[in-house]
PDB file of N, CA and C in Angstrom:
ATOM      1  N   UNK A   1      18.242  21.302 -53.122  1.00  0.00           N
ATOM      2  CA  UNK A   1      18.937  22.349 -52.423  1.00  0.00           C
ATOM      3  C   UNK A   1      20.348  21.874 -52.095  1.00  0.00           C
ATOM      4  N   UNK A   2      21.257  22.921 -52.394  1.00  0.00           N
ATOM      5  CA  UNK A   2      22.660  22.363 -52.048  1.00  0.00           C
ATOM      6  C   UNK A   2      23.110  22.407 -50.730  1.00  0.00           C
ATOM      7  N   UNK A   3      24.208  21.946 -49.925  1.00  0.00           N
ATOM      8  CA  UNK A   3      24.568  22.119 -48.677  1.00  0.00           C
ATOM      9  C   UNK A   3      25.458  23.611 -49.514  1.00  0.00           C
ATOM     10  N   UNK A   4      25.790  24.160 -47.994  1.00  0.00           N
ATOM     11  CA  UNK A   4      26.729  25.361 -48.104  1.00  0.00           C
ATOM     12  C   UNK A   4      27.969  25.011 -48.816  1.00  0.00           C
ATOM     13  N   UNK A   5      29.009  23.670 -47.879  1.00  0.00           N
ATOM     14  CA  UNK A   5      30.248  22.949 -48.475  1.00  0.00           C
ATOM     15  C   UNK A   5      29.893  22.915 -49.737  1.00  0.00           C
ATOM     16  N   UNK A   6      28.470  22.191 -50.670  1.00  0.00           N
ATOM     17  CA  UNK A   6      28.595  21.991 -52.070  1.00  0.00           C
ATOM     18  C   UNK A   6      29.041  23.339 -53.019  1.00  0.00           C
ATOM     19  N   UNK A   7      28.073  24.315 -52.334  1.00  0.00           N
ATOM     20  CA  UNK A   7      28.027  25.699 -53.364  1.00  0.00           C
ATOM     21  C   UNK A   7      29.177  26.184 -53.064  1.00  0.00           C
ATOM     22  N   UNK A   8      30.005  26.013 -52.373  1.00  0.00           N
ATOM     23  CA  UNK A   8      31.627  26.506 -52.214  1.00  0.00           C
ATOM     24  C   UNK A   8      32.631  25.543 -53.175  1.00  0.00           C
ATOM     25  N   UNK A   9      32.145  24.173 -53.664  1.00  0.00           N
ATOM     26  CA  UNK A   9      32.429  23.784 -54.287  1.00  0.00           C
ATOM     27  C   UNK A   9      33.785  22.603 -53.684  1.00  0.00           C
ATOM     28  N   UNK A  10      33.220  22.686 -52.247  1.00  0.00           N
ATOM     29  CA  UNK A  10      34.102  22.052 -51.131  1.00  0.00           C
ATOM     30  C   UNK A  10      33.589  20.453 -51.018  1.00  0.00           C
ATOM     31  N   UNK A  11      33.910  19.413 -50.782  1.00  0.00           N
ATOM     32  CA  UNK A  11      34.049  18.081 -50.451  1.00  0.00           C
ATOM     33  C   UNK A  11      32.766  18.459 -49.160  1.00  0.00           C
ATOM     34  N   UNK A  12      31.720  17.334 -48.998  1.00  0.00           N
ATOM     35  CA  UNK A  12      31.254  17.465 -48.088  1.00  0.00           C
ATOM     36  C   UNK A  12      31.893  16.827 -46.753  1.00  0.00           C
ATOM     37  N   UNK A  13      31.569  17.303 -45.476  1.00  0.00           N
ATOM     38  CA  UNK A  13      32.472  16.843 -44.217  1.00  0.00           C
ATOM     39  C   UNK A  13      32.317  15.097 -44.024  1.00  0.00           C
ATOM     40  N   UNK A  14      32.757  14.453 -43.252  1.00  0.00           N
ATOM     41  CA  UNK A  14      32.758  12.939 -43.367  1.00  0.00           C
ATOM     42  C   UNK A  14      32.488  13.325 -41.659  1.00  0.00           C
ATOM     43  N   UNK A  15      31.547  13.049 -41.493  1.00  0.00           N
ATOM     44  CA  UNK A  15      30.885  12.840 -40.133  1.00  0.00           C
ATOM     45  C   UNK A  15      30.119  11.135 -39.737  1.00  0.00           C
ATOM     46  N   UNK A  16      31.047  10.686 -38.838  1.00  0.00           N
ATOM     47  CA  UNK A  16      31.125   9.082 -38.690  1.00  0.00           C
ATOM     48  C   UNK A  16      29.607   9.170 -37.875  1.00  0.00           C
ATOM     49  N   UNK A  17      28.598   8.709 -37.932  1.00  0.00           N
ATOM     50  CA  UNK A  17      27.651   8.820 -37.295  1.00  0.00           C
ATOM     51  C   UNK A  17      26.762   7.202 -36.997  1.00  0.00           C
ATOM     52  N   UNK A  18      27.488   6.364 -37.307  1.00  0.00           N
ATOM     53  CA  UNK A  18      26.996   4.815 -37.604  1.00  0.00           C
ATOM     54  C   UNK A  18      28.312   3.987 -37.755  1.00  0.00           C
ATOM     55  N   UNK A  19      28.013   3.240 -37.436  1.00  0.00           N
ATOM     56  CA  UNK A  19      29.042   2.092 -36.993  1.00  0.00           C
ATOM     57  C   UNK A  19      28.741   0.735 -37.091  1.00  0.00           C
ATOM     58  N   UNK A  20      28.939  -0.129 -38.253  1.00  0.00           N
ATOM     59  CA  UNK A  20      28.652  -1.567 -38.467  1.00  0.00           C
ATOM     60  C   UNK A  20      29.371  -2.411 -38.481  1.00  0.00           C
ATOM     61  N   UNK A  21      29.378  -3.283 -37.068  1.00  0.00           N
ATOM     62  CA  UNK A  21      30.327  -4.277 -36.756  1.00  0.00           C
ATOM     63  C   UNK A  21      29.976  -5.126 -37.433  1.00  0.00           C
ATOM     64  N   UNK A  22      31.378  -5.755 -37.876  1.00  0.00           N
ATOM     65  CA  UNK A  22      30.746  -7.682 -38.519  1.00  0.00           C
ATOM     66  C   UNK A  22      31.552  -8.686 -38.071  1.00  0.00           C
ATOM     67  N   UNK A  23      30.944 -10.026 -38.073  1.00  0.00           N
ATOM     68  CA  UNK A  23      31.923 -10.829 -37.671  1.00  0.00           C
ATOM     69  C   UNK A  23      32.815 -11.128 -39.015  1.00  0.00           C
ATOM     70  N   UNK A  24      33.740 -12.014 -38.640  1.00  0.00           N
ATOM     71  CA  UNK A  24      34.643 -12.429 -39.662  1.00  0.00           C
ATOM     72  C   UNK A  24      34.004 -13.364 -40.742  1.00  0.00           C
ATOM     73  N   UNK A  25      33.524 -14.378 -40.280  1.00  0.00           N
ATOM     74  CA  UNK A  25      32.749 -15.898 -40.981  1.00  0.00           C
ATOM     75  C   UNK A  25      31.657 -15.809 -41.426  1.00  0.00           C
ATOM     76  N   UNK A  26      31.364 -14.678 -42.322  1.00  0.00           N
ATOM     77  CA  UNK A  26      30.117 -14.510 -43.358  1.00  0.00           C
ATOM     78  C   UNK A  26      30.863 -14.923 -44.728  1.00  0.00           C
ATOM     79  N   UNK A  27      29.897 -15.306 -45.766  1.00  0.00           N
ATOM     80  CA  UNK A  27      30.552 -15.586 -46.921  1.00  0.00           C
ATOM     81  C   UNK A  27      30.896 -14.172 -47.532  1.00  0.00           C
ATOM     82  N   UNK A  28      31.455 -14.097 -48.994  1.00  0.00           N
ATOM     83  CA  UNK A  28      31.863 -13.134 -49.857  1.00  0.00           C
ATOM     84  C   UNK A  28      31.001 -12.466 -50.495  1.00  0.00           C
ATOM     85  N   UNK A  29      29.384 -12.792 -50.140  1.00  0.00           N
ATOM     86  CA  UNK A  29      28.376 -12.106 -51.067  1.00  0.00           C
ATOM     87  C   UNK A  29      27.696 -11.480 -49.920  1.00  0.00           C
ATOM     88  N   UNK A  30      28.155 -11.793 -48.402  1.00  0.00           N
ATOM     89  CA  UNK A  30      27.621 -10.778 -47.820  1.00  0.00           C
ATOM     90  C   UNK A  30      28.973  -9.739 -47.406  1.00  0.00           C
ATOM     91  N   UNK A  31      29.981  -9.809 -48.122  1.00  0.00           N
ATOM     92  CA  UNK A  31      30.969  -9.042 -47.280  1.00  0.00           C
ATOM     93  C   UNK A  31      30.606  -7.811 -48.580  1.00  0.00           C
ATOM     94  N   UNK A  32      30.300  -8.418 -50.114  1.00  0.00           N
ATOM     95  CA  UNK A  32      30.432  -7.387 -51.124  1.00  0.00           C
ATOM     96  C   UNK A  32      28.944  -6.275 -50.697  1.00  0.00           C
ATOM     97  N   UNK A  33      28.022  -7.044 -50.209  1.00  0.00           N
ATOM     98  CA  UNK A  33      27.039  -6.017 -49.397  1.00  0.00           C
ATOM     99  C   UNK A  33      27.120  -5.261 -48.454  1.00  0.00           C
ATOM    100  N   UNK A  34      27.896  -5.503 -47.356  1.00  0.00           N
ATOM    101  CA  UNK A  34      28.503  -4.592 -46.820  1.00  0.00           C
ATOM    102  C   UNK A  34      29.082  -3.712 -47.011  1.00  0.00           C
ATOM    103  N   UNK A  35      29.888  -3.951 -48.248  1.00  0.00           N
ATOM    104  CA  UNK A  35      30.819  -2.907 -49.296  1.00  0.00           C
ATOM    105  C   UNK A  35      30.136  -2.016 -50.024  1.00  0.00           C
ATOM    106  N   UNK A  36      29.068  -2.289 -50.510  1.00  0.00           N
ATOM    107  CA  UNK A  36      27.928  -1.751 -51.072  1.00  0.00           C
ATOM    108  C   UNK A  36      27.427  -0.430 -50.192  1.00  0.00           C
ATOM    109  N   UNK A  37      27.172  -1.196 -48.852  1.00  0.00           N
ATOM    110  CA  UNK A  37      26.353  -0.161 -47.798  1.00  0.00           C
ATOM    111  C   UNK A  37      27.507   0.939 -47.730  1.00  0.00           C
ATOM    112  N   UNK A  38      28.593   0.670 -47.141  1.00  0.00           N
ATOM    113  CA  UNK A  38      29.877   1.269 -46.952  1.00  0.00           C
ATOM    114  C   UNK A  38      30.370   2.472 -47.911  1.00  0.00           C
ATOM    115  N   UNK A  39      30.054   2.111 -49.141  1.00  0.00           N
ATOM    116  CA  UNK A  39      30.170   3.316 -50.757  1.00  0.00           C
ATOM    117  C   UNK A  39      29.142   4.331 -50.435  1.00  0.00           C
ATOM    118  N   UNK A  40      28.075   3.756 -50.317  1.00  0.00           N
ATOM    119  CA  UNK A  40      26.398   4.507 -50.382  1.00  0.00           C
ATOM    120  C   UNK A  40      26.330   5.434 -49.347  1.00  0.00           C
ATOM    121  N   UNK A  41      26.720   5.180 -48.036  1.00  0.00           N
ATOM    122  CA  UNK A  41      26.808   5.826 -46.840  1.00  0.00           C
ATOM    123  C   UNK A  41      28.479   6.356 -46.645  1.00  0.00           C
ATOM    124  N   UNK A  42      29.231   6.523 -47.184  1.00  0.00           N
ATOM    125  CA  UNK A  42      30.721   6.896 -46.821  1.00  0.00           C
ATOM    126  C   UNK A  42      31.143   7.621 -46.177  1.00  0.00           C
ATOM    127  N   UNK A  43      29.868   8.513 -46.024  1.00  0.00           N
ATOM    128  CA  UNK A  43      30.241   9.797 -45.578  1.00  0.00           C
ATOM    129  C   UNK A  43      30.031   9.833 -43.855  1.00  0.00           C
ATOM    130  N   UNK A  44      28.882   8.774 -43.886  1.00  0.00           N
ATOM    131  CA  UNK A  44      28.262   8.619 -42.424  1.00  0.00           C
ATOM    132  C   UNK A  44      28.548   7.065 -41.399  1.00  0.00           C
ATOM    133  N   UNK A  45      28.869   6.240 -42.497  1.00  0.00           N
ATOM    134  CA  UNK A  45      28.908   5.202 -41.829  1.00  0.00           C
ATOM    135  C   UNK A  45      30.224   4.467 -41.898  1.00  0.00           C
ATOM    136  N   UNK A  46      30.807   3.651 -40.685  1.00  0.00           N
ATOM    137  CA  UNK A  46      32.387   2.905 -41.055  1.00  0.00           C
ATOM    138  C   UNK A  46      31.974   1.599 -40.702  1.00  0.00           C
ATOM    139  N   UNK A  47      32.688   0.822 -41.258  1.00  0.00           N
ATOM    140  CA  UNK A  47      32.351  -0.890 -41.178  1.00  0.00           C
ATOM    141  C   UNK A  47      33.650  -1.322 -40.507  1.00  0.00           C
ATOM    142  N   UNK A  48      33.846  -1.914 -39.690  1.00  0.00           N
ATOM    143  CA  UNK A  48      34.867  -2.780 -38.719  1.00  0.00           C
ATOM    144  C   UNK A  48      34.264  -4.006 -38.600  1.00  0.00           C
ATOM    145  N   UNK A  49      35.488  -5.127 -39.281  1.00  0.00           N
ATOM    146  CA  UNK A  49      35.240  -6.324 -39.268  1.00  0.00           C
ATOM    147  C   UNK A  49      36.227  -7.438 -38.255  1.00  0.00           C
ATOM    148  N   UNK A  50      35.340  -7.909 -37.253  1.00  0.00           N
ATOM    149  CA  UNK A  50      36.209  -8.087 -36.162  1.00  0.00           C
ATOM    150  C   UNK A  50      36.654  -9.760 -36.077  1.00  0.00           C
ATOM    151  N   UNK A  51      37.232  -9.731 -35.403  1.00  0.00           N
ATOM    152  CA  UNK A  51      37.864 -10.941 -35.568  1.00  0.00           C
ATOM    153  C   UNK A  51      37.043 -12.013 -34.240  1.00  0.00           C
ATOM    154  N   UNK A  52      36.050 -12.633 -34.562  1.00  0.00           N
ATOM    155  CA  UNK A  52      34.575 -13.260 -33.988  1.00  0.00           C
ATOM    156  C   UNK A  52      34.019 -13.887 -34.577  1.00  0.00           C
ATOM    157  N   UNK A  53      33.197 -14.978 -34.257  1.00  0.00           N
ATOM    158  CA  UNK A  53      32.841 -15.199 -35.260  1.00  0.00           C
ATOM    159  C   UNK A  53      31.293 -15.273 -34.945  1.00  0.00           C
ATOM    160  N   UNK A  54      29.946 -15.025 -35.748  1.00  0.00           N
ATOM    161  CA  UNK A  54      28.644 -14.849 -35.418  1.00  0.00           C
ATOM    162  C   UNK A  54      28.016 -15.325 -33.920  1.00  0.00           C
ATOM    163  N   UNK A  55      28.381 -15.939 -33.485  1.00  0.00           N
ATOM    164  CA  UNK A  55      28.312 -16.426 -31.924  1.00  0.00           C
ATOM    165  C   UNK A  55      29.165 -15.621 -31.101  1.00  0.00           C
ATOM    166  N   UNK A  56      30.590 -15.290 -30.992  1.00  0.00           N
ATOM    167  CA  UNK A  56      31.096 -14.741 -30.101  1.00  0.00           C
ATOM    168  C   UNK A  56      30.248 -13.227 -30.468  1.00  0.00           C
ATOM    169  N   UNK A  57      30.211 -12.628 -31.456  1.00  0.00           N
ATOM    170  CA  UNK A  57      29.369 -11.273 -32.029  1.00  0.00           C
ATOM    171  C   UNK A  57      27.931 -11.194 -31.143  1.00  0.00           C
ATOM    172  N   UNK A  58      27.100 -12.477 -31.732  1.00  0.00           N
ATOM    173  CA  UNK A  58      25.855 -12.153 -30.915  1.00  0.00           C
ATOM    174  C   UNK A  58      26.121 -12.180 -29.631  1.00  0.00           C
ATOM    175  N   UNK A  59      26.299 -12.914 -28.856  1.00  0.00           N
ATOM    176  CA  UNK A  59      26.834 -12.878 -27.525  1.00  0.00           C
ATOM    177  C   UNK A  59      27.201 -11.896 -26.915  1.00  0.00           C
ATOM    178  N   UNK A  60      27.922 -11.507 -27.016  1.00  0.00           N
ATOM    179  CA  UNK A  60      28.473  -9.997 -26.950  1.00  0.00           C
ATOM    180  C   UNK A  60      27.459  -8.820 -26.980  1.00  0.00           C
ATOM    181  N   UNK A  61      26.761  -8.857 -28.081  1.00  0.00           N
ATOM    182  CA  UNK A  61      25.668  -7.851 -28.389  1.00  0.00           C
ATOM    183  C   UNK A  61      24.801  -8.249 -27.590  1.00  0.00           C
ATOM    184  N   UNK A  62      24.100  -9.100 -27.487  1.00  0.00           N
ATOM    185  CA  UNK A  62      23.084  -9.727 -27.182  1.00  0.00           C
ATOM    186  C   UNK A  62      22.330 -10.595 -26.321  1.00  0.00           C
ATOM    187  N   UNK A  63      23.592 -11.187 -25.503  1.00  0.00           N
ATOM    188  CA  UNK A  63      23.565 -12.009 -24.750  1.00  0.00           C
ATOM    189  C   UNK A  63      23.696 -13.790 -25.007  1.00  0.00           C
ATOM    190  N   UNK A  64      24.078 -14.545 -24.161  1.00  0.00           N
ATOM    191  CA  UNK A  64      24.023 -15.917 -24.507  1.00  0.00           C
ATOM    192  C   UNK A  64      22.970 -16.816 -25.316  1.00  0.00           C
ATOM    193  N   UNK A  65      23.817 -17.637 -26.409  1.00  0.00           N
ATOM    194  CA  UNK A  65      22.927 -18.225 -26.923  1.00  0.00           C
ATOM    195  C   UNK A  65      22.384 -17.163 -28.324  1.00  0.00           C
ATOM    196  N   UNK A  66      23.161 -16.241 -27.930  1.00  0.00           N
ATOM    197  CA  UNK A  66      22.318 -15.346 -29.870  1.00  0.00           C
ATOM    198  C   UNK A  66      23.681 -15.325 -30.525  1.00  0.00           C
ATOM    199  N   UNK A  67      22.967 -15.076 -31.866  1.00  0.00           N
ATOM    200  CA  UNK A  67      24.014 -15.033 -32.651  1.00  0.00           C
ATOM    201  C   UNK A  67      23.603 -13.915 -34.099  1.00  0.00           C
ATOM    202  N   UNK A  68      25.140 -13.100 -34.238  1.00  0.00           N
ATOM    203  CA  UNK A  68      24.728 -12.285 -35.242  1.00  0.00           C
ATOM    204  C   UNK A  68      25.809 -11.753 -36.037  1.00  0.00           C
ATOM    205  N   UNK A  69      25.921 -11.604 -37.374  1.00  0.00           N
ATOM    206  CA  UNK A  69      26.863 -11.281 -38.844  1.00  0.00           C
ATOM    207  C   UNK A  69      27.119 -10.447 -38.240  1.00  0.00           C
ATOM    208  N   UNK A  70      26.136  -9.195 -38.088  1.00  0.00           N
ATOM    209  CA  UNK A  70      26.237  -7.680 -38.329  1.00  0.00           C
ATOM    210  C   UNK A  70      25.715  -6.990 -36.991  1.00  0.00           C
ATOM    211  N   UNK A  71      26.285  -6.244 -36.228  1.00  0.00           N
ATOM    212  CA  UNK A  71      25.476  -5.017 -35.412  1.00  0.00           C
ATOM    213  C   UNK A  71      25.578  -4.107 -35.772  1.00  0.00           C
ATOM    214  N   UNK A  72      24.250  -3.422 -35.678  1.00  0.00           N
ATOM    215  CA  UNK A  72      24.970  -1.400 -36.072  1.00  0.00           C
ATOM    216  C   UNK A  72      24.439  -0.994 -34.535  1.00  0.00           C
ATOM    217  N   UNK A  73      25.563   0.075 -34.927  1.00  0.00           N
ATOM    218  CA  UNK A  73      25.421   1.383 -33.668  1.00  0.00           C
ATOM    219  C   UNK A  73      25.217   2.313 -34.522  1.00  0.00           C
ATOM    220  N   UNK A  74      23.758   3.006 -33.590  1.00  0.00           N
ATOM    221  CA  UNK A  74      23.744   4.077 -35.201  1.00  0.00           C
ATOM    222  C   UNK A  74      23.013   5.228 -33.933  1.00  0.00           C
ATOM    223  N   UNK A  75      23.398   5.344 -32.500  1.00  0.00           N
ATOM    224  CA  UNK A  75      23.169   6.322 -31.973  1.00  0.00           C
ATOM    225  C   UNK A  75      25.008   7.247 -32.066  1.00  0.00           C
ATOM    226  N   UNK A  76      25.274   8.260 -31.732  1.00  0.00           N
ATOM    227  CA  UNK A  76      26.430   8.977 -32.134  1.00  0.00           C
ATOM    228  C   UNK A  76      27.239   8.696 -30.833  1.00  0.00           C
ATOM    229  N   UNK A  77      26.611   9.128 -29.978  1.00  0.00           N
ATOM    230  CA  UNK A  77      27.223   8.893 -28.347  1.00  0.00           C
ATOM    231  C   UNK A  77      27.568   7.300 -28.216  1.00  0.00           C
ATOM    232  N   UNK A  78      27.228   6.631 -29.247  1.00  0.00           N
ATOM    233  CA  UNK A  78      27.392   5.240 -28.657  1.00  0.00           C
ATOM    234  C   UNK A  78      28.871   4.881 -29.564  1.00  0.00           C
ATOM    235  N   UNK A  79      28.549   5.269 -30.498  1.00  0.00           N
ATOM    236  CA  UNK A  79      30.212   4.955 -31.705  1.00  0.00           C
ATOM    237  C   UNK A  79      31.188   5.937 -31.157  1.00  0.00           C
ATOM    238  N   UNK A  80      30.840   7.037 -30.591  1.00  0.00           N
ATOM    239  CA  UNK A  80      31.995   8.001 -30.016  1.00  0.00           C
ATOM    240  C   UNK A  80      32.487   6.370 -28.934  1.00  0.00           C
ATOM    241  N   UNK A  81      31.650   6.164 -27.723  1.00  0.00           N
ATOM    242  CA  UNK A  81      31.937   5.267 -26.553  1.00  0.00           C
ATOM    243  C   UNK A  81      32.725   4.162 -27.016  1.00  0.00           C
ATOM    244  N   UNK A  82      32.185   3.368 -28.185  1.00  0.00           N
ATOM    245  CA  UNK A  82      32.731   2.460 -29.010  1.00  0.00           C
ATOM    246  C   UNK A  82      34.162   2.469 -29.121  1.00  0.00           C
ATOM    247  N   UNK A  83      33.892   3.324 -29.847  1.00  0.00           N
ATOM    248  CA  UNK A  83      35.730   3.945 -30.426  1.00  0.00           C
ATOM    249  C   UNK A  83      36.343   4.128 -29.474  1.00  0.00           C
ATOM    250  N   UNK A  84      36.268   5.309 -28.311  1.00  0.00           N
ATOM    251  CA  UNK A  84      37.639   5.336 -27.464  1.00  0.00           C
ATOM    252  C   UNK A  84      37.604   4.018 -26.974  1.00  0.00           C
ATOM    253  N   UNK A  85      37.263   3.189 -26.408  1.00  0.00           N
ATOM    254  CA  UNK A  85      37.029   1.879 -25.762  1.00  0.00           C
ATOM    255  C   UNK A  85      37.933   1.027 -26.573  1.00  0.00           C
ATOM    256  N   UNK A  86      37.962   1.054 -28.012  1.00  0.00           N
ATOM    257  CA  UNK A  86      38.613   0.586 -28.807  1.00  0.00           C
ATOM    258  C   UNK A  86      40.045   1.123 -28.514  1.00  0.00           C
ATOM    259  N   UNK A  87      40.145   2.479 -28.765  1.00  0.00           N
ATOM    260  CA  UNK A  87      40.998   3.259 -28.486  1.00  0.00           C
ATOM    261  C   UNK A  87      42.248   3.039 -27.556  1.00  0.00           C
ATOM    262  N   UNK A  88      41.182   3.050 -26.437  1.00  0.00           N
ATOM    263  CA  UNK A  88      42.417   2.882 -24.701  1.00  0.00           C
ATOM    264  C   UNK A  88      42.883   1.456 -24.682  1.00  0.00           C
ATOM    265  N   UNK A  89      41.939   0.626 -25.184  1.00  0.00           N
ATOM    266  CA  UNK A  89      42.396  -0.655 -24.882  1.00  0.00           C
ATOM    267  C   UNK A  89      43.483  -1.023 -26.003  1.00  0.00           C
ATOM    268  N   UNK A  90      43.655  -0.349 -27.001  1.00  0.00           N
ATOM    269  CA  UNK A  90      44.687  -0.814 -28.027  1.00  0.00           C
ATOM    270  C   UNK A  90      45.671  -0.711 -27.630  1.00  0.00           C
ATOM    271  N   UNK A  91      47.104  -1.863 -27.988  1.00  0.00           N
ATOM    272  CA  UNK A  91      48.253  -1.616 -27.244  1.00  0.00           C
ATOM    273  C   UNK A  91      48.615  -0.288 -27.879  1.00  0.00           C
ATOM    274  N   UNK A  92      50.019   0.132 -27.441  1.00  0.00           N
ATOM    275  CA  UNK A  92      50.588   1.408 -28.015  1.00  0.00           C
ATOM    276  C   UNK A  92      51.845   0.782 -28.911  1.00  0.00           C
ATOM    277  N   UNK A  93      52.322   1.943 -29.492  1.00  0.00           N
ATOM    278  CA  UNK A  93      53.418   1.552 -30.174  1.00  0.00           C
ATOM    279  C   UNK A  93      54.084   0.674 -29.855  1.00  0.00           C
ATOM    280  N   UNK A  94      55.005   0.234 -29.305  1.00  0.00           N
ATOM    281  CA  UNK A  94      55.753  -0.543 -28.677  1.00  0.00           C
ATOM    282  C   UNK A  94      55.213  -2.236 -28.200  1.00  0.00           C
ATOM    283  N   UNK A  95      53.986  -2.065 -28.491  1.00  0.00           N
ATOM    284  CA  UNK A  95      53.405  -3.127 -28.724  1.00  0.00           C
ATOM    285  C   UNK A  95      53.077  -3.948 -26.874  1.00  0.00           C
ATOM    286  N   UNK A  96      52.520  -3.023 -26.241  1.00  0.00           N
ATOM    287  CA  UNK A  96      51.803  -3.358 -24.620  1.00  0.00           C
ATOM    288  C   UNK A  96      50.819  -2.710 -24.691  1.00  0.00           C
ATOM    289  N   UNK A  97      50.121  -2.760 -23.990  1.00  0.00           N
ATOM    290  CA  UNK A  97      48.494  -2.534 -23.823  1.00  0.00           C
ATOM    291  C   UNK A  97      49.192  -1.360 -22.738  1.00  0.00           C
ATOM    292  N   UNK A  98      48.117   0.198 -22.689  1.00  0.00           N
ATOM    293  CA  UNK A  98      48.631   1.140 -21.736  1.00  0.00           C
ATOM    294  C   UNK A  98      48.385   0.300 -20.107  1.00  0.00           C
TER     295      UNK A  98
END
């Protein structure tokens, strides 16, 4: 069965609904898997690769003493929260934090 967008012959919508953080310090055969996931899901999922490295990541996620490559956020309300958070705290043009 087609979506409506297909039979109009329209691009389907890109609705961000998942969110997979990574740290920086994985090798190149897990970054091309990530890339992989990233093609397959394009429509639903975005990959942000942060500058951490599997310890500061787990930690963060998880608490002291864990450690982890990859988190997903894959509730919607939580990558919306994610993002502005990302958002407000980014400096602005001019290069200061608001």
């Amino acid at each position: 069965m087609k979506s409506a967008a297909a039979s109009r012959g329209e691009e389907p919508a890109v609705r961000i609904s998942r969110l997979l953080l990574v740290s920086a310090d994985a090798s190149e055969r897990f970054y091309r898997q990530v890339e992989k996931l990233r093609s397959r899901f394009a429509n639903r999922l975005e990959v942000l690769v942060l500058e951490c490295d599997e310890n500061e990541l787990g930690e963060a996620a998880f608490g002291p003493g864990r450690r982890a490559r990859a988190v997903m956020v894959h509730h919607k309300e939580a990558v919306v929260r994610f993002l502005s958070a990302l958002e407000y705290g980014a400096p602005d043009e001019g290069g200061d934090a608001p």
